[in-house]
Protein backbone atom coordinates (compact mmCIF):
# COMPACT_ATOMS: atom_id res chain seq x y z
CA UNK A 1 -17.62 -2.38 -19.36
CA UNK A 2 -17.10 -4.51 -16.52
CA UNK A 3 -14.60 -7.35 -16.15
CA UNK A 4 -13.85 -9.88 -13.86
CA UNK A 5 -10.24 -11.14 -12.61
CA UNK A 6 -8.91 -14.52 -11.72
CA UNK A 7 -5.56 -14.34 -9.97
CA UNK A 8 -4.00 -17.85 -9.70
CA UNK A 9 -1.55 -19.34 -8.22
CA UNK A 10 -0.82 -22.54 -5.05
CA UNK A 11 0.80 -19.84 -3.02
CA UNK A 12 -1.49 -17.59 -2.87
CA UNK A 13 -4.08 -19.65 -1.57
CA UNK A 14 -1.38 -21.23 0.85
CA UNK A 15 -1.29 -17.35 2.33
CA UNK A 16 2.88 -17.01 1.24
CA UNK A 17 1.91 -14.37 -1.49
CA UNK A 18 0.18 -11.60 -0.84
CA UNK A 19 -2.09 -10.83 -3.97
CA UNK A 20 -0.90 -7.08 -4.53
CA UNK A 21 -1.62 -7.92 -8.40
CA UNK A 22 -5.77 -7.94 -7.71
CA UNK A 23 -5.62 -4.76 -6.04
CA UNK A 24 -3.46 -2.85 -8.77
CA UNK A 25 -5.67 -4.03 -12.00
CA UNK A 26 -8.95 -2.50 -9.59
CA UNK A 27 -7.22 0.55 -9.31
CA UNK A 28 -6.41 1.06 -13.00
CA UNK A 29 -9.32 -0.30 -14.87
CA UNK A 30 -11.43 2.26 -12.54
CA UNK A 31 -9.24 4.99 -13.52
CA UNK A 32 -10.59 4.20 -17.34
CA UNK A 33 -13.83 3.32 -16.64
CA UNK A 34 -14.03 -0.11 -16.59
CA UNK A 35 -15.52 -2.15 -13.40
CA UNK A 36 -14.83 -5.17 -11.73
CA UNK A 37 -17.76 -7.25 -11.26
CA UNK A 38 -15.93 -10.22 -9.29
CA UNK A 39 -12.92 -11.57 -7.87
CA UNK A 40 -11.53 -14.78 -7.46
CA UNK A 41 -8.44 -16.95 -6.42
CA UNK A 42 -7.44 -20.67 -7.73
CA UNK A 43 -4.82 -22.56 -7.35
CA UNK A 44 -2.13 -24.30 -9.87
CA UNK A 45 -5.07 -26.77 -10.86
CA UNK A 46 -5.99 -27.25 -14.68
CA UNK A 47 -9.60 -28.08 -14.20
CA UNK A 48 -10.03 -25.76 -11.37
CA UNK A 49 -8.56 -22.99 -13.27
CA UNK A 50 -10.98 -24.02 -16.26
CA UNK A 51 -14.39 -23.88 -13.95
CA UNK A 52 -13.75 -20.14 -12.38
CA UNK A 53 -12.66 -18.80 -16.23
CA UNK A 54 -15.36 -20.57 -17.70
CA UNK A 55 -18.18 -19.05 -15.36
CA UNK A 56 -16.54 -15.69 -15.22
CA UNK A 57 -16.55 -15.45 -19.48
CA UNK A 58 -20.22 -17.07 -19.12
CA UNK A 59 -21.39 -13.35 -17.05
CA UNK A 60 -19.09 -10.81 -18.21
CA UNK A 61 -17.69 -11.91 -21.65
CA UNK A 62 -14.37 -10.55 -19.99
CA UNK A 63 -11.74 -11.93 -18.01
CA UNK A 64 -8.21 -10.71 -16.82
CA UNK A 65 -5.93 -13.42 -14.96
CA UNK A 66 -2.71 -13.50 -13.27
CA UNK A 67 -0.52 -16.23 -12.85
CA UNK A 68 0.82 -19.57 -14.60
CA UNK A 69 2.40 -18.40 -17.48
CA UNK A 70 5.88 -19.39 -16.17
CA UNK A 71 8.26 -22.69 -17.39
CA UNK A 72 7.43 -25.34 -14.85
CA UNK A 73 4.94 -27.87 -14.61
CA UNK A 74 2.85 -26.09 -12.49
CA UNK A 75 2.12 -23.24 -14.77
CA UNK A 76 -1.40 -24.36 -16.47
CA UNK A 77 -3.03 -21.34 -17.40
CA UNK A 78 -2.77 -21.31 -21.31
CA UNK A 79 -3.18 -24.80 -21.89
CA UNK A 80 -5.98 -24.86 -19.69
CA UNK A 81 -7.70 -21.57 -20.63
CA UNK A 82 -7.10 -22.64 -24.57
CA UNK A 83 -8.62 -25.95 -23.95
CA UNK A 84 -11.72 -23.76 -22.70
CA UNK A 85 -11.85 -22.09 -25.85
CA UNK A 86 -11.85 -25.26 -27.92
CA UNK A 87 -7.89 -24.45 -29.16
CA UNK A 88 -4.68 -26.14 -29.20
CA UNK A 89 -0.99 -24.69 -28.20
CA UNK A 90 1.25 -24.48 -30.95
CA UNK A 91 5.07 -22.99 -30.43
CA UNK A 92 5.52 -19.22 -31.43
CA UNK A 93 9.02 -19.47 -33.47
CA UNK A 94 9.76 -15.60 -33.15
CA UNK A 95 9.37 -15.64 -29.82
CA UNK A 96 11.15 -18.81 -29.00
CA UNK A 97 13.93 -17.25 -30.79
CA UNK A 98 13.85 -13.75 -28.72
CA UNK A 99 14.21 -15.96 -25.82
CA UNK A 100 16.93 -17.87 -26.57
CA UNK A 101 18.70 -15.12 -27.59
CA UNK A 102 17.64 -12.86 -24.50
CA UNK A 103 19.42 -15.41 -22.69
CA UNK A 104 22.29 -15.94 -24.29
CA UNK A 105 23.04 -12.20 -23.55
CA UNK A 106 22.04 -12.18 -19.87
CA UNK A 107 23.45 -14.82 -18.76
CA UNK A 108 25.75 -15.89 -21.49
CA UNK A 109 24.71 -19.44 -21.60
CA UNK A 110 22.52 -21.35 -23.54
CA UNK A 111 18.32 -21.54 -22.80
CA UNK A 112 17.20 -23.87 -20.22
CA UNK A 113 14.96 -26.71 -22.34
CA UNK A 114 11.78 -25.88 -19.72
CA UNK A 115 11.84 -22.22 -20.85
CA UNK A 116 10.56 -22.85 -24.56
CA UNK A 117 6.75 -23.77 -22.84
CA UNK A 118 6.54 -19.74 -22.57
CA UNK A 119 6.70 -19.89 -26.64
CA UNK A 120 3.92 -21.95 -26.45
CA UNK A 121 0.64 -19.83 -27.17
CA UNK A 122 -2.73 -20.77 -27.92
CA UNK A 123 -4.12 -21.34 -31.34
CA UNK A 124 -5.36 -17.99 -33.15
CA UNK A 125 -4.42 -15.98 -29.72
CA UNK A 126 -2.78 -12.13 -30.28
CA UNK A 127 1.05 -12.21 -28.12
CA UNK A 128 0.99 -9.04 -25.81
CA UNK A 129 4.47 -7.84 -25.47
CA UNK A 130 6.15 -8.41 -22.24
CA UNK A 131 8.85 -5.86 -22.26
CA UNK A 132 9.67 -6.77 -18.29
CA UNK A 133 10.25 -10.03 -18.39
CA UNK A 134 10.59 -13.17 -20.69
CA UNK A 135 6.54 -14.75 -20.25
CA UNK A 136 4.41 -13.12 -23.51
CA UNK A 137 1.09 -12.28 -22.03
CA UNK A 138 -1.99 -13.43 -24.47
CA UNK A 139 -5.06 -12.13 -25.73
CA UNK A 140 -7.94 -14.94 -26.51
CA UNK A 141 -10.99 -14.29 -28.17
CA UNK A 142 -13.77 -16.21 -29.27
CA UNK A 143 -16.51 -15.38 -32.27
CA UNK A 144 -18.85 -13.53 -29.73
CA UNK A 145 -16.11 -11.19 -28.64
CA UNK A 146 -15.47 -12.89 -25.40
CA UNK A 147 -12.36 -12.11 -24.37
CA UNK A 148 -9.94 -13.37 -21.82
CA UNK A 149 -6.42 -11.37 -21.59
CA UNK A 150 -3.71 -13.62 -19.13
CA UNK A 151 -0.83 -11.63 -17.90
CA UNK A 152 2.52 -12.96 -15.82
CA UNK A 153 1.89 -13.44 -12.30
CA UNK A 154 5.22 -11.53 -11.17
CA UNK A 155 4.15 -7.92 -10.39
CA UNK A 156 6.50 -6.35 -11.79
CA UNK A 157 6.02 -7.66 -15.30
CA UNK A 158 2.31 -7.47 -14.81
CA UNK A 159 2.20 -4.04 -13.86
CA UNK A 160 4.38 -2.86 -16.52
CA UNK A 161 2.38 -4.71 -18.92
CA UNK A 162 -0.76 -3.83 -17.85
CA UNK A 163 0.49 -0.28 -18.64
CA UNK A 164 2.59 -1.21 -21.85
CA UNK A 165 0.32 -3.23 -23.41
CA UNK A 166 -3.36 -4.51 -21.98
CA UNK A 167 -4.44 -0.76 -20.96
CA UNK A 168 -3.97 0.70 -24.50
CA UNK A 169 -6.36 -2.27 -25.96
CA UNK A 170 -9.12 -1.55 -23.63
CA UNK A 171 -9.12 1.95 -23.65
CA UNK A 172 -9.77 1.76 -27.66
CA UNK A 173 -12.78 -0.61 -26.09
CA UNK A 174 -14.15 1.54 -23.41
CA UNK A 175 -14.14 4.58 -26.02
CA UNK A 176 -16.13 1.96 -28.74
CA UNK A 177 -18.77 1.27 -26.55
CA UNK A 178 -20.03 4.47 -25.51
CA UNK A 179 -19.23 7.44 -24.40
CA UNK A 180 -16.12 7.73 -22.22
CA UNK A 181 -16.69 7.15 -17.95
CA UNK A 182 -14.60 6.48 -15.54
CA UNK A 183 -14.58 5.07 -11.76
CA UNK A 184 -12.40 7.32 -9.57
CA UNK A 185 -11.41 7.32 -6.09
CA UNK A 186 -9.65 10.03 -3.58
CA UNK A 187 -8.38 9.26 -0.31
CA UNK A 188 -8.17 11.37 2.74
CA UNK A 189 -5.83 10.22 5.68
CA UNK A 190 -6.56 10.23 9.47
CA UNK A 191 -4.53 9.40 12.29
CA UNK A 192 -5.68 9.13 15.61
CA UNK A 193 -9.85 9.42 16.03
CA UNK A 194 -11.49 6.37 16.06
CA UNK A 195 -13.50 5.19 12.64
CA UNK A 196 -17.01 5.70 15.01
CA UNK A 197 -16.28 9.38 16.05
CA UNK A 198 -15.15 10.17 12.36
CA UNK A 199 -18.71 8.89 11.06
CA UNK A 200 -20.36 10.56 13.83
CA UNK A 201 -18.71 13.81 13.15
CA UNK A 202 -19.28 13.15 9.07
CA UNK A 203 -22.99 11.93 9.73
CA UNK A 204 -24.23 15.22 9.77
CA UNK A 205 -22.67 16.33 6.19
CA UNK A 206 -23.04 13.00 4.75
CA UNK A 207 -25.78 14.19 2.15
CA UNK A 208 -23.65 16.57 0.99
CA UNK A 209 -21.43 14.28 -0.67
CA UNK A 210 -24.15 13.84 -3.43
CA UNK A 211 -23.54 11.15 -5.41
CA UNK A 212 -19.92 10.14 -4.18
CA UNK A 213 -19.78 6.79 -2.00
CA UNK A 214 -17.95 6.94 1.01
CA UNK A 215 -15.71 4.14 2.84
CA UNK A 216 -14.09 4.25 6.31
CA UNK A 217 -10.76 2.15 5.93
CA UNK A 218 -9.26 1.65 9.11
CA UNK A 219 -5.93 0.01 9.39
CA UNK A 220 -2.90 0.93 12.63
CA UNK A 221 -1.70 4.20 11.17
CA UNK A 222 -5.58 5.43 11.42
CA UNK A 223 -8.49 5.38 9.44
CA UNK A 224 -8.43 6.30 5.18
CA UNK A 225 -11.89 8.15 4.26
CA UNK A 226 -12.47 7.03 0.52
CA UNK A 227 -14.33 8.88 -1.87
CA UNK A 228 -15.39 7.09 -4.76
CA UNK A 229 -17.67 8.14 -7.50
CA UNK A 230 -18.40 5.92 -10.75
CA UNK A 231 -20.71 6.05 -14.53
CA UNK A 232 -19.72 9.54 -14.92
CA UNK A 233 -16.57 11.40 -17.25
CA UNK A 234 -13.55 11.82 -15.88
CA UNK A 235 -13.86 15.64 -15.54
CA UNK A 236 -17.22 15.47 -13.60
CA UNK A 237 -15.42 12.95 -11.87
CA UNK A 238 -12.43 15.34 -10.85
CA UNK A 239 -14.65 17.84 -9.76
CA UNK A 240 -17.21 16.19 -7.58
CA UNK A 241 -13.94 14.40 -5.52
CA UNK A 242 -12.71 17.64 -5.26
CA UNK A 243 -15.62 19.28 -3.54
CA UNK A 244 -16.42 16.32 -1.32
CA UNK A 245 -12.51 16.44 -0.11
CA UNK A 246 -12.97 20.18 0.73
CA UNK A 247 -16.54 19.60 2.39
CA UNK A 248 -14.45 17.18 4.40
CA UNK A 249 -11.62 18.93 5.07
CA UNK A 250 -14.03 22.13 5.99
CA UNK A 251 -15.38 19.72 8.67
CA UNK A 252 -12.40 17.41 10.03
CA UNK A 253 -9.94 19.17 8.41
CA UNK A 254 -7.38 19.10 11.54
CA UNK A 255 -7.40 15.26 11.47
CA UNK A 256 -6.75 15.00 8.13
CA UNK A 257 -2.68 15.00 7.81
CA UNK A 258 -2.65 14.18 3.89
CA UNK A 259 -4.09 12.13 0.79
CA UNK A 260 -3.37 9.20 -1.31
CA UNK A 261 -0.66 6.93 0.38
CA UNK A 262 0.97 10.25 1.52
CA UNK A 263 3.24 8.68 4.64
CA UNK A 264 2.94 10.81 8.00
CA UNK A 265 6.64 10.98 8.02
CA UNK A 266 7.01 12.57 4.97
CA UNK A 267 4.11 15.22 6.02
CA UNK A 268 6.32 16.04 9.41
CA UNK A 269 9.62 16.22 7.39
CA UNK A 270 7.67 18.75 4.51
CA UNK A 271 6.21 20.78 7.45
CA UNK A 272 10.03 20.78 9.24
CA UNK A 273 11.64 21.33 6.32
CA UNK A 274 9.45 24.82 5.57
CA UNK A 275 10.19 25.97 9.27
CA UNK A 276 13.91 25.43 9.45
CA UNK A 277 13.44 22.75 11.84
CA UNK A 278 16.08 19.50 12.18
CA UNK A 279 14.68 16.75 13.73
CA UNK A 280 16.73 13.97 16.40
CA UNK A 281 14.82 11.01 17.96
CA UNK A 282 15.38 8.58 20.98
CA UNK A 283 13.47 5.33 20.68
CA UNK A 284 13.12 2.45 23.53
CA UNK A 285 9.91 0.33 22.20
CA UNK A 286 9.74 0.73 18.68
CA UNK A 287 13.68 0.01 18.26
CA UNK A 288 14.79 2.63 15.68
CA UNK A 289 11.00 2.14 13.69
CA UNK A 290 10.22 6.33 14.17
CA UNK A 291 13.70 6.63 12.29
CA UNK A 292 13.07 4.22 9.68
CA UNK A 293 9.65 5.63 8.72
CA UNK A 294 11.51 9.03 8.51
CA UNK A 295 15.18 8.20 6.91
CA UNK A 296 12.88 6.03 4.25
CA UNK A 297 11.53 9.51 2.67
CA UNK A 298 13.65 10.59 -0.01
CA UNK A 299 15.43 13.93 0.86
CA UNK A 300 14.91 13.23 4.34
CA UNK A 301 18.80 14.06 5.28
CA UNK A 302 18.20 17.61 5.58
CA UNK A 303 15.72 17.55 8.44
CA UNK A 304 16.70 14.10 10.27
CA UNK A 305 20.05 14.50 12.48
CA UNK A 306 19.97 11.10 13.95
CA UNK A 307 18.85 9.16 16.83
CA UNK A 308 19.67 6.94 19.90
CA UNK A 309 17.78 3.52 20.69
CA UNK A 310 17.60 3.28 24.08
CA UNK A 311 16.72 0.21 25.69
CA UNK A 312 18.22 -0.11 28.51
CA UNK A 313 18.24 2.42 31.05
CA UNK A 314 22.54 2.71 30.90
CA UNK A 315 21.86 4.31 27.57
CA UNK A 316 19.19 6.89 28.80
CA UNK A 317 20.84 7.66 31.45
CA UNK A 318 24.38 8.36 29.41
CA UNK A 319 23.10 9.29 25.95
CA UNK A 320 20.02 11.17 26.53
CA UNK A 321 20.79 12.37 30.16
CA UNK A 322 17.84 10.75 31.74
CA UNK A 323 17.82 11.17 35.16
CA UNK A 324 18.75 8.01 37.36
CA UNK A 325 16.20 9.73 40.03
CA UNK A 326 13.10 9.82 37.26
CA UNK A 327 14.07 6.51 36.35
CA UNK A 328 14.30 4.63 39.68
CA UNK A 329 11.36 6.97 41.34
CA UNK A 330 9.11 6.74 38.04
CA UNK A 331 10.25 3.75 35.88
CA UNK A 332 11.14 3.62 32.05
CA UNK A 333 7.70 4.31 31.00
CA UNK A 334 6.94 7.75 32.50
CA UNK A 335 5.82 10.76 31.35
CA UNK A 336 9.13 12.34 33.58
CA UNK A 337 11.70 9.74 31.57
CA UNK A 338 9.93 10.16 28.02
CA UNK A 339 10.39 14.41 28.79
CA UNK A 340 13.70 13.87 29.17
CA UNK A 341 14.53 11.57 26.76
CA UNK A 342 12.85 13.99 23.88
CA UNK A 343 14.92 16.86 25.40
CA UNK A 344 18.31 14.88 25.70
CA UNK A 345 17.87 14.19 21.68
CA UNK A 346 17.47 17.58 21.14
CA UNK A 347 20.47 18.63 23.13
CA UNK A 348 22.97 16.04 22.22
CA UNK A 349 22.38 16.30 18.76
CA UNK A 350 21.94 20.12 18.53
CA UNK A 351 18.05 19.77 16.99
CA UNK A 352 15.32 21.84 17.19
CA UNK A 353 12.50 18.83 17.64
CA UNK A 354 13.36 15.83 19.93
CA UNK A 355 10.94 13.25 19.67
CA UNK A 356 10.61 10.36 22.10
CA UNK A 357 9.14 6.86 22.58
CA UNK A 358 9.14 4.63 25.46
CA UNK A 359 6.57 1.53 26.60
CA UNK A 360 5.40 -1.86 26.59
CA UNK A 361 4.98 -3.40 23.35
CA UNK A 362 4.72 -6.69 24.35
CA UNK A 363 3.99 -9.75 24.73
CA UNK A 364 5.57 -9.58 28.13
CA UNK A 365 6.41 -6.87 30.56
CA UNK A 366 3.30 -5.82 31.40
CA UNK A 367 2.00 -4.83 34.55
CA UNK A 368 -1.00 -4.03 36.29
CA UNK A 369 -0.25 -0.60 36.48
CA UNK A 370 2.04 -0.39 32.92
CA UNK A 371 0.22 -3.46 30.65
CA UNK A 372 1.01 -3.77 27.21
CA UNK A 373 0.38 -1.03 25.13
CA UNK A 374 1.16 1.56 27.71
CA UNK A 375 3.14 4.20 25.35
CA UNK A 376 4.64 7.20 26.44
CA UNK A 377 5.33 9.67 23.14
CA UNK A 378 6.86 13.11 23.55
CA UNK A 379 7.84 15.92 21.34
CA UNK A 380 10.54 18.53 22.62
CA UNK A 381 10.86 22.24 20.76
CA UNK A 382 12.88 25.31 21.99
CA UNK A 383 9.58 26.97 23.25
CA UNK A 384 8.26 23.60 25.59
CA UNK A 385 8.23 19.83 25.48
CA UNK A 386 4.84 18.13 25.08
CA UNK A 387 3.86 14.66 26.03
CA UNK A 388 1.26 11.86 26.21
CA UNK A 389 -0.05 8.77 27.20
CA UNK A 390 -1.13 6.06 24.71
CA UNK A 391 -3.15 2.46 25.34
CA UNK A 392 -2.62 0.75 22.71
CA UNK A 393 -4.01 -2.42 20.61
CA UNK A 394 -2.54 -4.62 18.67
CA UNK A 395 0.48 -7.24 18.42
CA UNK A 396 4.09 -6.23 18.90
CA UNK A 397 4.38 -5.07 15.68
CA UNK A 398 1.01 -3.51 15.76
CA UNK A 399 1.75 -1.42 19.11
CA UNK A 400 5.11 -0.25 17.86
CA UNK A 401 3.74 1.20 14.28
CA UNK A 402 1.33 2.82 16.19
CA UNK A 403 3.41 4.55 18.24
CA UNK A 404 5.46 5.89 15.57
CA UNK A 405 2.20 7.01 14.38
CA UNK A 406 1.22 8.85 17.14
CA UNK A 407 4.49 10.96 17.93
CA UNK A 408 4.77 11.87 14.25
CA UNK A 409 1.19 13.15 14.60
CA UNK A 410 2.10 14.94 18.03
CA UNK A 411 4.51 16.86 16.47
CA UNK A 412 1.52 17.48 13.66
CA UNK A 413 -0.52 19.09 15.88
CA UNK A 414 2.19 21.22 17.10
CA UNK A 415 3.81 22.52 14.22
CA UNK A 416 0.02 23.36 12.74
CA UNK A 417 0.40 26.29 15.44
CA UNK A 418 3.63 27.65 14.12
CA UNK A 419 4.15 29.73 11.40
């Protein structure tokens, strides 16, 4: 089965939404088998909204949207989608009443008038419970088992019921049709080789994926190898990803740090955590981002100590016990001043891994000799202290994420070696 989804809304052609919703219903309808053929965006327009349904239902006979099932004025998707279907809107008592009732218990007042246009559903359509939120979702067929399903635009609600409600109905589909396959994807993570020396290094076992497709996915924390492999069951599935990931990991396996959306933070804290190892930071550029990325895994407190944000060269010098020698003799952004600023976190805080950044993130502050994206990163253990230079790309924002990214992955590399 293949579908096709319409995610609408004025905002998220104006760029102020980011469409997370497209990307989620991909994801799960390829975890039962079903494919998405297209994908398209319109905005809070009835006639525009009619056009993209009408020649989606005209190739696949099945349609998911997102969007415009709200209160206001601007929420067109029933009446419009109905209208394509030849039906009128006629007000769903039972639910009307839920509503009013819902509200009178939330907010213990009476049902704003607007609200009761999310009671209106289209002639002979089937009401999919919406157990997140207050906007039924609808089901709309026609006599040659076209079908277009509309859920809330709101991810929350549409996530919950795509798994509530929508998924359930098209498994019992998928399973009708023919025997049960699924489209399923793995993802291996790398951090800090370049997406052409991965695929020069994987060029040479590439035919030894067999049948599964392969996609490099760069993006600042480094590039995501996906595996994906469709038409097939869900076991055959499992076990072809499986040996592809441990070709891969045979091959590359030291740049791969994990899988999934598996954060580099929480791979350094797991590693830490199995050593006996606390961890203590001191930041300049990236402002207190390396602690963030770690404090925001859960269970993180028994491995981080704390850290310092150093920024000017006061603090170094009296919270990290930077020299003022390195400091005048070598600048800020040094290989001498990130050593000791990695070592300093260790000792003040009593850790066993200091880790440091210091650079130019920009826009300004560059020099000839130091432009922007000059990163020092070092990493300081009881046995030695480690360091390197980065040249980084990117925006502020950009440079900074990637230089959290690259001292979590120095200290990696390092703890690989311990036991």
């Amino acid at each position: 089965m293949d579908v096709e989804l319409i995610t609408i809304g004025d905002e998220l052609l104006l760029g102020f939404t980011i469409d997370t919703n497209a990307a989620h219903l991909a994801r799960e309808l390829a975890s039962i088998g079903i494919g998405i053929r297209r994908r398209a965006t319109v905005g809070d327009v009835a006639v525009d909204i009619v056009s993209v349904v009408r020649e989606a239902i005209d190739r696949t006979g099945a349609v998911i949207t997102t969007g415009g099932l709200g209160p206001t004025s601007d929420d067109l998707t029933k009446p419009a989608i109905a209208s394509l279907f030849g039906r009128g809107m006629q007000l769903d008592e039972e639910h009307l009443a839920w509503m009013e009732q819902r509200w009178q218990q939330r907010f213990h007042r009476r049902m704003p008038e607007s609200n009761r246009a999310q009671a209106m559903l289209p002639e002979g359509a089937t009401k999919l419970v919406n157990q997140h939120g207050s906007a039924p979702g609808i089901w709309l067929e026609d006599e040659r088992k076209r079908w277009v399903a509309m859920l809330p635009g709101v991810p929350r609600e549409m996530r919950g019921m795509l798994a509530d409600t929508l998924l359930p109905i098209l498994r019992t589909r998928v399973a009708a049709s023919r025997a049960a396959t699924v489209v399923r994807s793995r993802t291996l993570r790398t951090t800090g080789v370049a997406e052409s020396q991965l695929a020069d290094q994987i060029d040479p076992i590439r035919d030894r994926l067999g049948p599964i497709a392969l996609a490099y996915l760069p993006a600042p924390d480094g590039v995501d190898l996906r595996l994906t492999i469709r038409g097939v069951s869900a076991a055959e599935a499992d076990t072809a990803l499986e040996t592809a990931a441990h070709l891969l990991r045979e091959h590359i396996g030291r740049s791969i740090y994990a899988e999934g959306d598996t954060d580099l933070a929480s791979v350094v804290l797991d590693r830490c955590r199995a050593l006996g190892l606390t961890i203590a930071v001191a930041e300049s550029c990236t402002g207190g981002l390396l602690g963030a990325r770690l404090t925001a895994i859960p269970g993180s407190s028994d491995v981080v100590l704390g850290g310092i944000i150093a920024y000017a060269n006061s603090v170094k010098e009296e919270f990290l016990d930077v020299s003022e020698a390195a400091l005048v003799k070598y600048g800020a952004v040094s290989e001498e001043v990130v050593r000791q600023m990695a070592e300093g976190a260790r000792a003040r805080t009593g850790g066993a891994v200091g880790i440091a950044i210091t650079g130019v993130a920009g826009p300004s502050g560059g020099t000839p000799e130091k432009p922007v994206g000059t990163v020092w990163i070092s990493a300081a253990f009881p046995d030695g202290t480690g360091a390197a230079q980065l040249r980084l790309i990117g925006d502020r924002e950009e440079i900074r994420r990637r230089a959290t990214q690259a001292a979590l992955e120095l200290v990696r590399r390092v703890l690989l070696e311990k036991n």
